[in-house]
Protein backbone atom coordinates (compact mmCIF):
# COMPACT_ATOMS: atom_id res chain seq x y z
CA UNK A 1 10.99 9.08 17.06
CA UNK A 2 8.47 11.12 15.45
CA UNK A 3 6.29 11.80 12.70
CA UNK A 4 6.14 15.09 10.19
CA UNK A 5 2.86 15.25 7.98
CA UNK A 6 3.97 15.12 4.37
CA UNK A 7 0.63 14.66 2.53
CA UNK A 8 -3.27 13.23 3.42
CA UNK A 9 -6.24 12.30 0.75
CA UNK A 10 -9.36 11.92 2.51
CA UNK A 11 -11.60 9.33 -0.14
CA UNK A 12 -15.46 10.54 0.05
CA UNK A 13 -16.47 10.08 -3.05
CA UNK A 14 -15.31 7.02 -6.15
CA UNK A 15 -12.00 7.76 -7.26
CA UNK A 16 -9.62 5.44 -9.21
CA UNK A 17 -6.18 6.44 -7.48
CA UNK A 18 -4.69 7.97 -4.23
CA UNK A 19 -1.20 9.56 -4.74
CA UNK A 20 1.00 11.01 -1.89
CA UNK A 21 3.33 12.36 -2.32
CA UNK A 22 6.54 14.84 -1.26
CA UNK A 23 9.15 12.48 -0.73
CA UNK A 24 12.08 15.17 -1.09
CA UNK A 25 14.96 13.58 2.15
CA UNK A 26 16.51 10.43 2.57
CA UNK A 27 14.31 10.12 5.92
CA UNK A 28 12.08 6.62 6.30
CA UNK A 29 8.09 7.95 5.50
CA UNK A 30 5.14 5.95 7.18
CA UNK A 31 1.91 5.81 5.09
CA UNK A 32 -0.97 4.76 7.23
CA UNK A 33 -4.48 4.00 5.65
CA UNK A 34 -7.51 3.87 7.39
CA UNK A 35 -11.20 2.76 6.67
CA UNK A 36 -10.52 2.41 3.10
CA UNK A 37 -13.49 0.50 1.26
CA UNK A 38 -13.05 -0.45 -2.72
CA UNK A 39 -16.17 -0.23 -4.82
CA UNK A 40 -16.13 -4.13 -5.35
CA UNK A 41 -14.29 -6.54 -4.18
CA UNK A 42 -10.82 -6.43 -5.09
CA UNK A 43 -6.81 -6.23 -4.11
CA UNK A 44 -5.52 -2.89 -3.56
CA UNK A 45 -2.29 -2.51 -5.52
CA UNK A 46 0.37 0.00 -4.56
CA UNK A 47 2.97 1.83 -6.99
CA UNK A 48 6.33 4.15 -6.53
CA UNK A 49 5.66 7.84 -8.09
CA UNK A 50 8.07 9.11 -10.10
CA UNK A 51 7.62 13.04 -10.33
CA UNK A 52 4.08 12.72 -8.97
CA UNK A 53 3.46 9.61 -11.88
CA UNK A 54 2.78 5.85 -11.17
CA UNK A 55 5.54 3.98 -12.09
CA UNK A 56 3.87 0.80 -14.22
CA UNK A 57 6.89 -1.58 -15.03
CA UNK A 58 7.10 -5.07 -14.26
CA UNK A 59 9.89 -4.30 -11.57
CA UNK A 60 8.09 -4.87 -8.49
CA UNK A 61 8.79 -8.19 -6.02
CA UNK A 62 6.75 -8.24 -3.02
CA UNK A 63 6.46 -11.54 -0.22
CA UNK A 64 3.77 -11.25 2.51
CA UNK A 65 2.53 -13.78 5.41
CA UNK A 66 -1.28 -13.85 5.38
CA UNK A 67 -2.61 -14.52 9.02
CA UNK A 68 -6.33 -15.83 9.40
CA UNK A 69 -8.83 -16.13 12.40
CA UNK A 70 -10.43 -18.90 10.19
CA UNK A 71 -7.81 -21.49 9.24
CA UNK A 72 -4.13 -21.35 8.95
CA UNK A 73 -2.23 -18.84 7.70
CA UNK A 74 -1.04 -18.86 4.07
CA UNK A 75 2.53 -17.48 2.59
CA UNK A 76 2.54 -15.30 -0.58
CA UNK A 77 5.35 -13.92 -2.88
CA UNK A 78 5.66 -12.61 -6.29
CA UNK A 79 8.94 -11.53 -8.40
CA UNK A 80 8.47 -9.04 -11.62
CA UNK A 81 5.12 -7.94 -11.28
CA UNK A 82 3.52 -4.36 -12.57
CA UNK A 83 2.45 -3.41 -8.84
CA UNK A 84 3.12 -4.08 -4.79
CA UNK A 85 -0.07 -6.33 -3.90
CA UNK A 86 0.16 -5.56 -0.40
CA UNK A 87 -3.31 -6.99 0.17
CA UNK A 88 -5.64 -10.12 0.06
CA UNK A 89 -8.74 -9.82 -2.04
CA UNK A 90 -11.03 -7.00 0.02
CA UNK A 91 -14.72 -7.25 0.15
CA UNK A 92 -16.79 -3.97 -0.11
CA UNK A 93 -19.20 -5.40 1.82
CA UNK A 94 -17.38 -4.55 5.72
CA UNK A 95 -16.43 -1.96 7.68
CA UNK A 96 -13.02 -1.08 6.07
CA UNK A 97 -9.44 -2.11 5.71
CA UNK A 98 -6.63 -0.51 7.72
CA UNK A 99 -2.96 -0.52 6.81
CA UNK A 100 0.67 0.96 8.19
CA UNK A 101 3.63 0.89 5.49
CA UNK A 102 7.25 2.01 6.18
CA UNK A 103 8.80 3.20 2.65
CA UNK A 104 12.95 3.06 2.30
CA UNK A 105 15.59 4.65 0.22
CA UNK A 106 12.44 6.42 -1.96
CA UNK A 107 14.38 9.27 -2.58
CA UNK A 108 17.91 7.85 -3.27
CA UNK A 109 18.85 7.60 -6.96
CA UNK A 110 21.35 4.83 -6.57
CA UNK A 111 19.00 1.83 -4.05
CA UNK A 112 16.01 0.15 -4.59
CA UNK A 113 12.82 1.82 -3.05
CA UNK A 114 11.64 -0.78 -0.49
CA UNK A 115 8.49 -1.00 1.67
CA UNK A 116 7.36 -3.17 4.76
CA UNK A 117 3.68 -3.46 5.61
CA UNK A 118 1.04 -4.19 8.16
CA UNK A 119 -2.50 -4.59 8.01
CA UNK A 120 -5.73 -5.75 8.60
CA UNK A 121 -9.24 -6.33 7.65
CA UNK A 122 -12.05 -8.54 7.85
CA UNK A 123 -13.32 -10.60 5.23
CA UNK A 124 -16.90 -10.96 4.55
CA UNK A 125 -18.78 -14.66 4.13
CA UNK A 126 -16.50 -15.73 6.36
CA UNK A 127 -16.37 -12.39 8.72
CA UNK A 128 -12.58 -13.87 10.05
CA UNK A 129 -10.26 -10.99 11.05
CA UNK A 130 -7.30 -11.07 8.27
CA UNK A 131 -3.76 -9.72 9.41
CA UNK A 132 -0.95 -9.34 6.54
CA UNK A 133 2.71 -9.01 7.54
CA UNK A 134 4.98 -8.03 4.46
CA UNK A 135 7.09 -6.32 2.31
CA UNK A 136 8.56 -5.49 -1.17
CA UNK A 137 10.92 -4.16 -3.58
CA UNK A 138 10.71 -1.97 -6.89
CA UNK A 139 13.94 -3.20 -8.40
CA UNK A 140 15.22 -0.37 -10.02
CA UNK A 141 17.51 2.21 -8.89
CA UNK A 142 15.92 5.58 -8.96
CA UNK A 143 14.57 8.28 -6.84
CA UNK A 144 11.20 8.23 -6.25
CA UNK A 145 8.51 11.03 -4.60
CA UNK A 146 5.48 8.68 -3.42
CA UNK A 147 3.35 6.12 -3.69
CA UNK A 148 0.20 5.44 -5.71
CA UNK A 149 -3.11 3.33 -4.83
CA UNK A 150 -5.60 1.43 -6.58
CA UNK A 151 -8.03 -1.28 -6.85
CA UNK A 152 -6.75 -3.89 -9.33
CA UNK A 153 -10.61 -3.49 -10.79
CA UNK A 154 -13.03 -0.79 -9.66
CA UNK A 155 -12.63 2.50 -7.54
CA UNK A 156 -11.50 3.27 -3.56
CA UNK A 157 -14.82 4.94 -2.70
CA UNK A 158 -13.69 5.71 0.77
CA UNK A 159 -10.25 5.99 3.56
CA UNK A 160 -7.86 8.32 4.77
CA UNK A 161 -4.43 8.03 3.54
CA UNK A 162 -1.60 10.18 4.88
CA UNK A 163 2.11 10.21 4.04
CA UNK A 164 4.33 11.25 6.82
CA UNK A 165 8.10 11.70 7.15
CA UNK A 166 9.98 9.61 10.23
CA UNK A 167 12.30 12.17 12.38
């Protein structure tokens, strides 16, 4: 197995959004995100493109296991929502918030675009190391070209997030 670089956005100054994309082969793509920091604290969401545009309907089902150093860990899902939430709330206040994300079927017109995800972070007052294991589904047959980011409030003020295709 390998990895082609499709796209990167390096975040060094407040932006609302990172796009990738060039999704153009039925291939499996890996997004990886590192040492991205939101403005405030806040849950990243995550969106399918659509020609280069974030797709905003409520089509989006996503189920995640939240693992903490603190307590136990927690199980979260969510069926015809306007986003992927592939996070827990992030604090702005530590060192930054790393993520791997395996996208399926994105450019096939007639299956679902799928992800699976795995991250972590560590969340402030508490400082306990947070791991999140999970996936989702957009739920509408269609081919789609990347995948979007944003904070649910606020702006990604730093990270490095590159789209690469699996060979």
């Amino acid at each position: 197995m390998g990895l082609v670089q499709v796209a990167t956005n390096t975040v060094t100054s407040s932006t609302a959004q990172v796009t990738l994309t060039g999704i153009d082969s039925n291939d499996v793509y890996m997004v990886t995100m590192s040492g991205m920091k939101p403005e405030s604290d806040v849950q990243l969401y995550a969106r399918v493109t659509t020609s280069g545009t974030p797709d905003t309907d409520s089509e989006y089902d996503v189920a995640h296991k939240y693992l903490r150093s603190d307590t136990s860990f927690a199980n979260s899902s969510a069926a015809n929502i306007a986003q992927w939430l592939p996070t827990s709330t992030l604090e702005n206040s530590y060192g930054g918030y790393s993520m791997i994300m395996y996208l399926f079927n994105f450019n096939n017109s007639s299956e679902y675009s799928s992800h699976t995800s795995e991250e972590v972070h560590i969340q402030g007052g508490t400082t306990s190391a947070r791991g999140v294991q999970g996936g989702g589904v957009h739920t509408v047959a269609e081919a789609n070209d990347g995948i979007s980011f944003s904070g649910a409030s606020g702006n990604i003020t730093a990270g490095t997030f590159t789209l690469y295709r699996v060979v």
